[in-house]
Protein backbone atom coordinates (compact mmCIF):
# COMPACT_ATOMS: atom_id res chain seq x y z
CA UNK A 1 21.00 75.89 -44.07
CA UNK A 2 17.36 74.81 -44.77
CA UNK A 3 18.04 74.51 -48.35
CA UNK A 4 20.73 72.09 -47.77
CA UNK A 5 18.16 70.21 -45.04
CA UNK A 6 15.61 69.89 -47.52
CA UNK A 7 17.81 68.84 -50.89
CA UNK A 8 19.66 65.69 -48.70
CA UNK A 9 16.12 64.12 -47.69
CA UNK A 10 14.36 64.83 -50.77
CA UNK A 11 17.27 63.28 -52.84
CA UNK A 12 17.58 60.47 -50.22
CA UNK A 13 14.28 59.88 -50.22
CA UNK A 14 14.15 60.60 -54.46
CA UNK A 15 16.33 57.49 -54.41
CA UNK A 16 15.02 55.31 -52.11
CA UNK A 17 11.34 55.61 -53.85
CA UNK A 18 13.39 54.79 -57.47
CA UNK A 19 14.75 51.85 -55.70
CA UNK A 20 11.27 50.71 -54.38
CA UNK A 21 10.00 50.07 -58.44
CA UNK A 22 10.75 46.25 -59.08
CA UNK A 23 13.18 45.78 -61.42
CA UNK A 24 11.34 42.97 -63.26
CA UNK A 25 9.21 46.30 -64.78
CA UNK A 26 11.83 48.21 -65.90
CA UNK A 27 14.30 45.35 -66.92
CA UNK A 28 13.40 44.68 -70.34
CA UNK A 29 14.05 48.46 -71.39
CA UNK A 30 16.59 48.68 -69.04
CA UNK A 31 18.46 45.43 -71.08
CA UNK A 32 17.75 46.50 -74.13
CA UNK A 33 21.05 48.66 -74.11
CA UNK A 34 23.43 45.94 -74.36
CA UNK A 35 22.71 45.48 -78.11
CA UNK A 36 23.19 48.95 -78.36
CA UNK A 37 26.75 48.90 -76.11
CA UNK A 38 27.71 45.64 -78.00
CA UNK A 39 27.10 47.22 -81.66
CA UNK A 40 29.21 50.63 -80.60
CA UNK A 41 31.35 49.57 -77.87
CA UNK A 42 32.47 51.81 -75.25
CA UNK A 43 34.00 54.33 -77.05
CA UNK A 44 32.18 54.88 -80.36
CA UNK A 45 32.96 58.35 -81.94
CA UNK A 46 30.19 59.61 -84.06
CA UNK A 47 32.62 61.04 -86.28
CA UNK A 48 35.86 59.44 -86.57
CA UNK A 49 38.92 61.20 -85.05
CA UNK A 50 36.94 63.69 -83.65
CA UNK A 51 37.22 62.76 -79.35
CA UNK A 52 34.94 65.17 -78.28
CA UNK A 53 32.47 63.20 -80.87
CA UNK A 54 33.07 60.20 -78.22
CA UNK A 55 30.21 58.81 -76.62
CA UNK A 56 30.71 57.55 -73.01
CA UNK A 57 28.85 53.55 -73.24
CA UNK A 58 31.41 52.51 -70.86
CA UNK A 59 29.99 54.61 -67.97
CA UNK A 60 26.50 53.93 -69.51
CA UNK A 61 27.21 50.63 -69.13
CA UNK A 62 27.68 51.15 -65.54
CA UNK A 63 24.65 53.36 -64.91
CA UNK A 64 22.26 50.49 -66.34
CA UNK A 65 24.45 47.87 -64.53
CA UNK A 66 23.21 49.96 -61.35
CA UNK A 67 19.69 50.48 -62.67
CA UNK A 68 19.32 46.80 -63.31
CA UNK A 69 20.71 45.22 -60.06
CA UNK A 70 18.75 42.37 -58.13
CA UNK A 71 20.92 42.41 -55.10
CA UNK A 72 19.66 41.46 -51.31
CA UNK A 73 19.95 44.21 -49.82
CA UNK A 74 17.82 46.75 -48.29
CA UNK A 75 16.50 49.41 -50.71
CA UNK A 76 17.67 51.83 -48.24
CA UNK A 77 21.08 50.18 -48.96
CA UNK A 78 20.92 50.32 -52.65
CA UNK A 79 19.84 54.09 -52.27
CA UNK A 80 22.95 54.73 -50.36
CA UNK A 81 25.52 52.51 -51.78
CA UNK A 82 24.67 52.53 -55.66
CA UNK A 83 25.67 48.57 -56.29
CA UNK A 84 26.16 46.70 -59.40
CA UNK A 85 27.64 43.65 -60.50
CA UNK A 86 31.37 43.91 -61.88
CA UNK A 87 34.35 41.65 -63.02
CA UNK A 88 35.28 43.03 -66.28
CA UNK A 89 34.92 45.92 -68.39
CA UNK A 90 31.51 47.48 -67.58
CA UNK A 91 29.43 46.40 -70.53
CA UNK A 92 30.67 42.30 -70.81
CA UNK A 93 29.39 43.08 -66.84
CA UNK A 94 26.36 44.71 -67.79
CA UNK A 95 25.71 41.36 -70.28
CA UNK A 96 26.53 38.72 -67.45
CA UNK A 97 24.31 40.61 -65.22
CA UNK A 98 21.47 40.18 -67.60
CA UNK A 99 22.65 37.02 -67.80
CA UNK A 100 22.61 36.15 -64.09
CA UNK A 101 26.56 34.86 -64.12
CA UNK A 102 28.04 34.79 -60.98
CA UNK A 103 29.68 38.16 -60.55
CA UNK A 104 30.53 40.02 -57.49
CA UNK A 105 28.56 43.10 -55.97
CA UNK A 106 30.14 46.27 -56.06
CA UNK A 107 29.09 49.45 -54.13
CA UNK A 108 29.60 53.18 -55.84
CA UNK A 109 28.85 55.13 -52.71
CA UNK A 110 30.97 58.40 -53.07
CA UNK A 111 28.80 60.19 -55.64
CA UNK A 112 24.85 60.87 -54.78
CA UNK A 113 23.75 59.19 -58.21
CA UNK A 114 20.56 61.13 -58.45
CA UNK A 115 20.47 59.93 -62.23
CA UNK A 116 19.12 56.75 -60.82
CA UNK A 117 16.48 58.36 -59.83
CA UNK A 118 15.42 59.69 -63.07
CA UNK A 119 16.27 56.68 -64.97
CA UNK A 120 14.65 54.07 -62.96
CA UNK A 121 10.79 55.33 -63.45
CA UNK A 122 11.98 56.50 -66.73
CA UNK A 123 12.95 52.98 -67.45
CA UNK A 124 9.37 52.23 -67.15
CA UNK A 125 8.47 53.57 -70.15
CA UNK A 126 11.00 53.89 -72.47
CA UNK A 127 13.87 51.82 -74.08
CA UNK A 128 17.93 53.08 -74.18
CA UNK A 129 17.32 53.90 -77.77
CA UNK A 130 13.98 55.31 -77.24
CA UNK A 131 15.87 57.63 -74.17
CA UNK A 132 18.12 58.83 -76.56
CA UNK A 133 15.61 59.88 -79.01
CA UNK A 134 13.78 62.05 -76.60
CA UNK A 135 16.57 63.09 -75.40
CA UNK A 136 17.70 64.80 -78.17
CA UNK A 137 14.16 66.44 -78.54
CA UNK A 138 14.12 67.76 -75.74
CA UNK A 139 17.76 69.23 -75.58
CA UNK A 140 17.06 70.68 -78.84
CA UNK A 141 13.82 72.08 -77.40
CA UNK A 142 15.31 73.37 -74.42
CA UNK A 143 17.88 75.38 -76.74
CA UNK A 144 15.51 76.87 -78.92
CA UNK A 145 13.58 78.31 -76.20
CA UNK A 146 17.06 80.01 -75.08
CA UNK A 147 17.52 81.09 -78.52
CA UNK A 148 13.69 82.87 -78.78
CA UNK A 149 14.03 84.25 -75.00
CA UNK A 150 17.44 85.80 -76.30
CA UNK A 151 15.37 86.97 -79.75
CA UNK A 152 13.08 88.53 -77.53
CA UNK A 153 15.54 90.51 -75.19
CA UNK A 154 18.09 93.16 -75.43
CA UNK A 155 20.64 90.14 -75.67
CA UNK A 156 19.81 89.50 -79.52
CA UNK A 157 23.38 89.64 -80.70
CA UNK A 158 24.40 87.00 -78.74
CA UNK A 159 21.89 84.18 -80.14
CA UNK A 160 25.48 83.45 -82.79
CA UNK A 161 27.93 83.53 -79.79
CA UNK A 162 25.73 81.11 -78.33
CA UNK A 163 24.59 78.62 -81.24
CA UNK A 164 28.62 78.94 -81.86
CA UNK A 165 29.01 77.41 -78.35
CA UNK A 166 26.08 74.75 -78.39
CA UNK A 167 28.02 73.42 -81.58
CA UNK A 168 31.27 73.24 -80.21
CA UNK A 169 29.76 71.04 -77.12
CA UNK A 170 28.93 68.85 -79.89
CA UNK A 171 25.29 68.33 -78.71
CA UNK A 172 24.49 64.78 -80.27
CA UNK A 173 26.77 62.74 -78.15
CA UNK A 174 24.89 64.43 -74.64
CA UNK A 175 21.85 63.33 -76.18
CA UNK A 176 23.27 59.86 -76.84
CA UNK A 177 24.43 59.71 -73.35
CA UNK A 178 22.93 59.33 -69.87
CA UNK A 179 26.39 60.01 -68.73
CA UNK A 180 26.43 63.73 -70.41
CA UNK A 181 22.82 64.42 -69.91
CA UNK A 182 22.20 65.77 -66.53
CA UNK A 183 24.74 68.44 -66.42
CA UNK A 184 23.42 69.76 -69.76
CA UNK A 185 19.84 70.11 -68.70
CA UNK A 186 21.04 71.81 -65.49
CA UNK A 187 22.76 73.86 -67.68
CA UNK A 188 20.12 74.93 -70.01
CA UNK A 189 17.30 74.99 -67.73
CA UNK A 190 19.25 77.52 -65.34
CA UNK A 191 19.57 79.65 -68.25
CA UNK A 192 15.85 79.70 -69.24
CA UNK A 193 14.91 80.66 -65.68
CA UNK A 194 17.31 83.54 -65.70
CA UNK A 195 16.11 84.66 -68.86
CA UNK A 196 12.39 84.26 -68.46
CA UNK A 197 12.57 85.54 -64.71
CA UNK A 198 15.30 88.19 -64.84
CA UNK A 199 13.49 90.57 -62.93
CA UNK A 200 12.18 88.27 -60.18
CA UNK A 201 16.33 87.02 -59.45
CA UNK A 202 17.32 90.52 -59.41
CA UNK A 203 14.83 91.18 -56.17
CA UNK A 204 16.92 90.69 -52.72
CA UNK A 205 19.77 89.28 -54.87
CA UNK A 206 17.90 85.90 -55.21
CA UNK A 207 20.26 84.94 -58.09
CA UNK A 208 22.58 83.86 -55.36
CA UNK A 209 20.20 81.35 -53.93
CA UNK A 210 19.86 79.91 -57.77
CA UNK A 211 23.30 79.45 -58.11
CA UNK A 212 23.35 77.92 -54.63
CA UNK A 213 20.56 75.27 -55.95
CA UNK A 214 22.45 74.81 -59.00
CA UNK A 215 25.43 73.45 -57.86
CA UNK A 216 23.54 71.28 -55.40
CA UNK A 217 21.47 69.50 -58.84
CA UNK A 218 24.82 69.39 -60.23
CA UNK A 219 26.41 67.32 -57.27
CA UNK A 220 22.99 65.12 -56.59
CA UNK A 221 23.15 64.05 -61.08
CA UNK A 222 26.33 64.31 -61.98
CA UNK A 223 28.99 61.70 -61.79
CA UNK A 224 32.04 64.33 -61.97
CA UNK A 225 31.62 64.96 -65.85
CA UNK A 226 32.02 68.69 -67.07
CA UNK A 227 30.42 70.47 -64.19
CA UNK A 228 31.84 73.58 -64.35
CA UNK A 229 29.41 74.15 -67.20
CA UNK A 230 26.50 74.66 -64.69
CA UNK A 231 28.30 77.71 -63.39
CA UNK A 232 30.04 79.31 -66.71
CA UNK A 233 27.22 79.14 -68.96
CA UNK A 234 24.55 80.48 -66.79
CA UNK A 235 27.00 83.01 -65.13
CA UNK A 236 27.57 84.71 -68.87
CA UNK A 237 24.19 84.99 -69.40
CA UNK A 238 23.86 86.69 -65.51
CA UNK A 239 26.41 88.72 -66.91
CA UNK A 240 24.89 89.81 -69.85
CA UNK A 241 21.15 90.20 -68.11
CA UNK A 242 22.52 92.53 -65.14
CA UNK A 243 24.35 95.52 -66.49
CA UNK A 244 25.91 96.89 -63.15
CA UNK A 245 29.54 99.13 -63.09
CA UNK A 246 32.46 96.54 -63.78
CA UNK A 247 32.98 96.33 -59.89
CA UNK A 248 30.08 95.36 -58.77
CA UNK A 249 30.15 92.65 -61.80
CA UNK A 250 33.77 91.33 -60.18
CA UNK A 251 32.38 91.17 -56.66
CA UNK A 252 28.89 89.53 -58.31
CA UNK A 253 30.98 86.47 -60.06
CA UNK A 254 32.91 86.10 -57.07
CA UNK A 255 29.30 85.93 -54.74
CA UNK A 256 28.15 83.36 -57.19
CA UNK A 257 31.10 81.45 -57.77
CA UNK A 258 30.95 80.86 -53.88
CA UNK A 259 27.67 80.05 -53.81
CA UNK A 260 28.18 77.46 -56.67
CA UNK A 261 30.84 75.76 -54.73
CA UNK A 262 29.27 75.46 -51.21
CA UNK A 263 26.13 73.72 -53.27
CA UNK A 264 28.15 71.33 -55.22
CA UNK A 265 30.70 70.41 -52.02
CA UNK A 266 28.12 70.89 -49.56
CA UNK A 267 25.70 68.67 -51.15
CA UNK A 268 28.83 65.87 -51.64
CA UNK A 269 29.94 65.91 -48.55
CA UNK A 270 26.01 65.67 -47.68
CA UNK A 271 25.88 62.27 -48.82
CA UNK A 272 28.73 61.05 -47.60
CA UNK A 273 26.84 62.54 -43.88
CA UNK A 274 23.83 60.75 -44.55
CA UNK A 275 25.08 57.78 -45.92
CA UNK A 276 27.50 57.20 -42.85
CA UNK A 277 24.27 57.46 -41.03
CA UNK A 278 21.74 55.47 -42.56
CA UNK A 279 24.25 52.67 -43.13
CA UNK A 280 26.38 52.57 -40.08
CA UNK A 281 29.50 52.85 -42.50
CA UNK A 282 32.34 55.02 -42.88
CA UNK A 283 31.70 57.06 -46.90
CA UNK A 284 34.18 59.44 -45.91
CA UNK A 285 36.98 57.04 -46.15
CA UNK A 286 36.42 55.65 -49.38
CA UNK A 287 35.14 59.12 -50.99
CA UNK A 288 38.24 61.26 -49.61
CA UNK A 289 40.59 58.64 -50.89
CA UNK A 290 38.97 59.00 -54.01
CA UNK A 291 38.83 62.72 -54.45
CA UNK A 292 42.82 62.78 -54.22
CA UNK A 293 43.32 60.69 -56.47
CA UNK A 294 41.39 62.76 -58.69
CA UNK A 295 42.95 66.30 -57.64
CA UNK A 296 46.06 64.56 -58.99
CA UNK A 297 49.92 65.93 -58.77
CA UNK A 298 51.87 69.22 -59.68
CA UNK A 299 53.34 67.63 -62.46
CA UNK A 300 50.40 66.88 -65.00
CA UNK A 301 48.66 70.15 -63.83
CA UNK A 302 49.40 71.87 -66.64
CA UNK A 303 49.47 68.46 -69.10
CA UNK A 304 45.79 68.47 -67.95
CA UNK A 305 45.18 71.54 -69.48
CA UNK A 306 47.21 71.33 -72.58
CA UNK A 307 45.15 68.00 -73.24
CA UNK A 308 42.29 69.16 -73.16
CA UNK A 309 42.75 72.16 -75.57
CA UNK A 310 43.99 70.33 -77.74
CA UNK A 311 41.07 68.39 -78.41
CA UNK A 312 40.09 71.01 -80.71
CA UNK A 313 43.00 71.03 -82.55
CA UNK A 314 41.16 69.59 -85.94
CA UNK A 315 41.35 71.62 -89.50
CA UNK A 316 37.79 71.43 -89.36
CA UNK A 317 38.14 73.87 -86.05
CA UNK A 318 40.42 76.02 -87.30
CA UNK A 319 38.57 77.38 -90.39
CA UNK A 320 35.34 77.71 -88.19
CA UNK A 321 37.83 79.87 -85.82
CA UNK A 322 39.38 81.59 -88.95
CA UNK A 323 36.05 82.30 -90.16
CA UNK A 324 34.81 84.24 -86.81
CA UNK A 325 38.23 85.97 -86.96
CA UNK A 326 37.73 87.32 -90.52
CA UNK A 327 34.05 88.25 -89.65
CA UNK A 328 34.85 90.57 -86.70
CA UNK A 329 37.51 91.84 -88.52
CA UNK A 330 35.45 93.12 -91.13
CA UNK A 331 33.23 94.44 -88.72
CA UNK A 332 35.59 96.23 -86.95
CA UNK A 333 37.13 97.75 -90.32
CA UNK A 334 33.99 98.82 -92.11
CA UNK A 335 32.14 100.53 -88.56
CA UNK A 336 36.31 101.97 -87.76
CA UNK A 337 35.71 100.23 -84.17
CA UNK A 338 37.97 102.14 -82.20
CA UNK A 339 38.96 99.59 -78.84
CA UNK A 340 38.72 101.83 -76.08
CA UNK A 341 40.32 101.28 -73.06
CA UNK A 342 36.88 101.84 -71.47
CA UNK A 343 35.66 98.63 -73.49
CA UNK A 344 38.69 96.71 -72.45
CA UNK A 345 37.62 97.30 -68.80
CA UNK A 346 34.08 96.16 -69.55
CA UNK A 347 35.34 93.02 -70.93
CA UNK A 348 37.45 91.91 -68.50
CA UNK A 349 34.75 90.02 -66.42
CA UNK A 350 33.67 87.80 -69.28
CA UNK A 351 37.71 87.16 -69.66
CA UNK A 352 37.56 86.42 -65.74
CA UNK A 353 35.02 83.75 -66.36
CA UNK A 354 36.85 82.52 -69.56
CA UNK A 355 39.67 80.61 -67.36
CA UNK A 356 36.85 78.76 -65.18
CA UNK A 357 37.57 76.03 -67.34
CA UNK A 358 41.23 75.91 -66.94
CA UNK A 359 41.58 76.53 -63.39
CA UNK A 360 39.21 73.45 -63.01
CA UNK A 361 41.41 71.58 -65.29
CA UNK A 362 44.83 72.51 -63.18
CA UNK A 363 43.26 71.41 -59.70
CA UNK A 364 41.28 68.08 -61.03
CA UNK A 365 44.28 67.46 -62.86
CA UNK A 366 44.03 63.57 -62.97
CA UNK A 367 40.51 63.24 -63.97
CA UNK A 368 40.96 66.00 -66.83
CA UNK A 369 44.25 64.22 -68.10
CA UNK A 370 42.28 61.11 -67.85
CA UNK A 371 39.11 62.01 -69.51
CA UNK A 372 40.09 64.88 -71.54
CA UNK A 373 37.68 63.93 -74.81
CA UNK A 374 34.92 64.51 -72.39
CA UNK A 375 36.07 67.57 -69.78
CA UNK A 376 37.03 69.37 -72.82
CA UNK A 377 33.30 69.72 -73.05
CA UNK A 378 33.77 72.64 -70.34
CA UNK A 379 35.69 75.13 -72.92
CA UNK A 380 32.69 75.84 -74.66
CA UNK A 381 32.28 78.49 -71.38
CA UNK A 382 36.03 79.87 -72.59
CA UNK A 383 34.75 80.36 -76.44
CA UNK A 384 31.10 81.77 -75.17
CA UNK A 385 33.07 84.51 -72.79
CA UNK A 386 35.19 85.24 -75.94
CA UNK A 387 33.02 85.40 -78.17
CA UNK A 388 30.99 87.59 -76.24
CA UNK A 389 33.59 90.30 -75.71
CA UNK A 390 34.08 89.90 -79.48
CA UNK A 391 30.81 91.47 -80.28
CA UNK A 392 30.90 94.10 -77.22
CA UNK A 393 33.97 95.16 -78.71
CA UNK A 394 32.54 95.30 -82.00
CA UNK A 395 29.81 97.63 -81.09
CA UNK A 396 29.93 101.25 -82.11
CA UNK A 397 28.18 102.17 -78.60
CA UNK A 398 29.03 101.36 -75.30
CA UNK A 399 26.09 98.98 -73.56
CA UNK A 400 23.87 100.78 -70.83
């Protein structure tokens, strides 16, 4: 497919021109992060007890270990393989690379690391702290244009569902992370453009073509985080946009769902393709080993997802939760909702969408058991598809 054509040599080639900028420009911002990593360590939580607060300096530590390296080899090489130095734990690695201790190189070739290819030139300009300030502002930015776009549109009585969600995702520690960051701009982005340019994906069902693209950013800048969050989150809002008889909505998620897949494994196995090619080695090995290992066994399948729920298992939580209980409820009392099983039906897509998160969690068992503080981050498409058929259900009229 020509999409697929053109995304593996632009992103090759998006690499390979990040790898070109000497690293003597970008190396004092770039080192400026280990007094940042050695003040919070790798696991700071921004509030205390709270994992999904956790912010992820260990990878960090690796991503600037990889923006930072000096190594011999070609640039085509480093485009390819991803090195950095390593002995340790990333960030005393991160140090002795700054330091220029002896340390071993260490290739990352299984994932497509397009965030290298943002950070490098952005490296040029700013510092880690500096990175994490703009980061914010533009997340924040990005979030209020979703929020006016929704303001604008019939899908006003969602802006709460969704604000409800953002919070919940705990926003600051993305911001604070390069690890986080990709996957939530993805995320948000996708949404503007369906919002802003409903009518446009609805011609020739080009929708499926965006969803196609989106899982292919997601594979090229994400380093297997909380991807399913590219597909949930802007799949709601499809959902909500394009009011279409409750079959045609089942076969839609299904369409989309595919297409979201072929992008984000086509585009992975893409690199493993082109990396074979333009370094005479073997990727497949190494990445298909890996990917196992990750899928994990039957018997924490279901420990994965139990984990990961229970991240929000905080008092805190629960009166938030109790609180959006006892609002519908008087909703629901003082309009005498009557639940229809017409409604029911309606709702039953968003529900559909609601276990994306869990079915991820039962097949990458071992990385969601592993890294449940931060995969958790994916239930925030769960409480959105809720919460949504919380406030259809609540209306007094059935949505045309």
């Amino acid at each position: 497919m020509l999409l697929f054509l053109i995304s593996t040599i632009l992103g090759s080639i998006l690499l390979i021109l990040s790898y070109a900028i000497p690293t003597r420009a970008i190396y004092k911002n770039a080192t400026e992060s280990a007094t940042v990593f050695l003040e919070e360590g790798m696991y700071k939580q921004l509030i205390t007890g709270y994992s999904n607060s956790q912010l992820d300096n260990y990878t960090d530590a690796i991503i600037m270990g990889e923006i930072i390296y000096k190594g011999k080899e070609s640039i085509v090489n480093k485009a390819m393989k991803v090195y950095r130095k390593e002995k340790e734990n990333p960030i005393d690695d991160f140090i002795k690379t700054i330091n220029e201790d002896p340390l071993e190189s260490k290739s990352y070739e299984r994932y497509w690391h397009g965030n290298i290819a943002l950070f490098r030139p952005v490296f040029l300009f700013f510092s880690y702290s500096n990175l994490r300030v703009v980061n914010l502002f533009v997340q924040f930015l990005l979030v209020s244009v979703i929020i006016m776009l929704m303001y604008s549109s019939p899908l006003k009585r969602y802006i709460l569902p969704f604000i409800l969600s953002i919070f919940f995702l705990f926003p600051f520690t993305i911001g604070f992370s390069l690890q986080f960051s990709p996957i939530y701009y993805i995320t948000l982005v996708s949404i503007i453009l369906l919002l802003k340019y409903k009518n446009w994906f609805m011609k020739q069902d080009r929708y499926l073509y965006l969803f196609l693209l989106i899982g292919i950013l997601t594979s090229y800048l994400d380093l297997l985080t909380f991807p399913v969050l590219t597909l949930g989150m802007p799949l709601l809002f499809y959902l909500l946009l394009y009011n279409k008889n409750i079959k045609n909505k089942f076969l839609n998620i299904i369409k989309i769902s595919l297409m979201w897949f072929l992008g984000y494994f086509g585009m992975w196995i893409l690199k493993w393709v082109i990396g074979s090619i333009l370094c005479g080695e073997n990727f497949f090995y190494t990445a298909i080993n890996a990917a196992k290992y990750r899928v994990g066994t039957n018997h924490v399948r279901v420990k994965a997802i139990i984990e990961n729920v229970l991240v929000y298992r905080k008092k805190s939580f629960a009166l938030i939760f109790l609180g959006i209980f006892i609002y519908y409820t008087v909703i629901f009392i003082k309009n005498k909702i009557r639940i229809t099983k017409l409604k029911v039906l309606e709702i039953l897509p968003y529900m559909l969408v609601m276990v994306f998160p869990l079915v991820w969690y039962f097949i990458i068992s071992e990385h969601s058991l592993t890294h449940f503080w931060f995969t958790s981050k994916s239930l925030i498409v769960s409480l959105f598809a809720i919460l949504i058929s919380l406030v259809y259900l609540s209306t007094t009229t059935l949505e045309k």
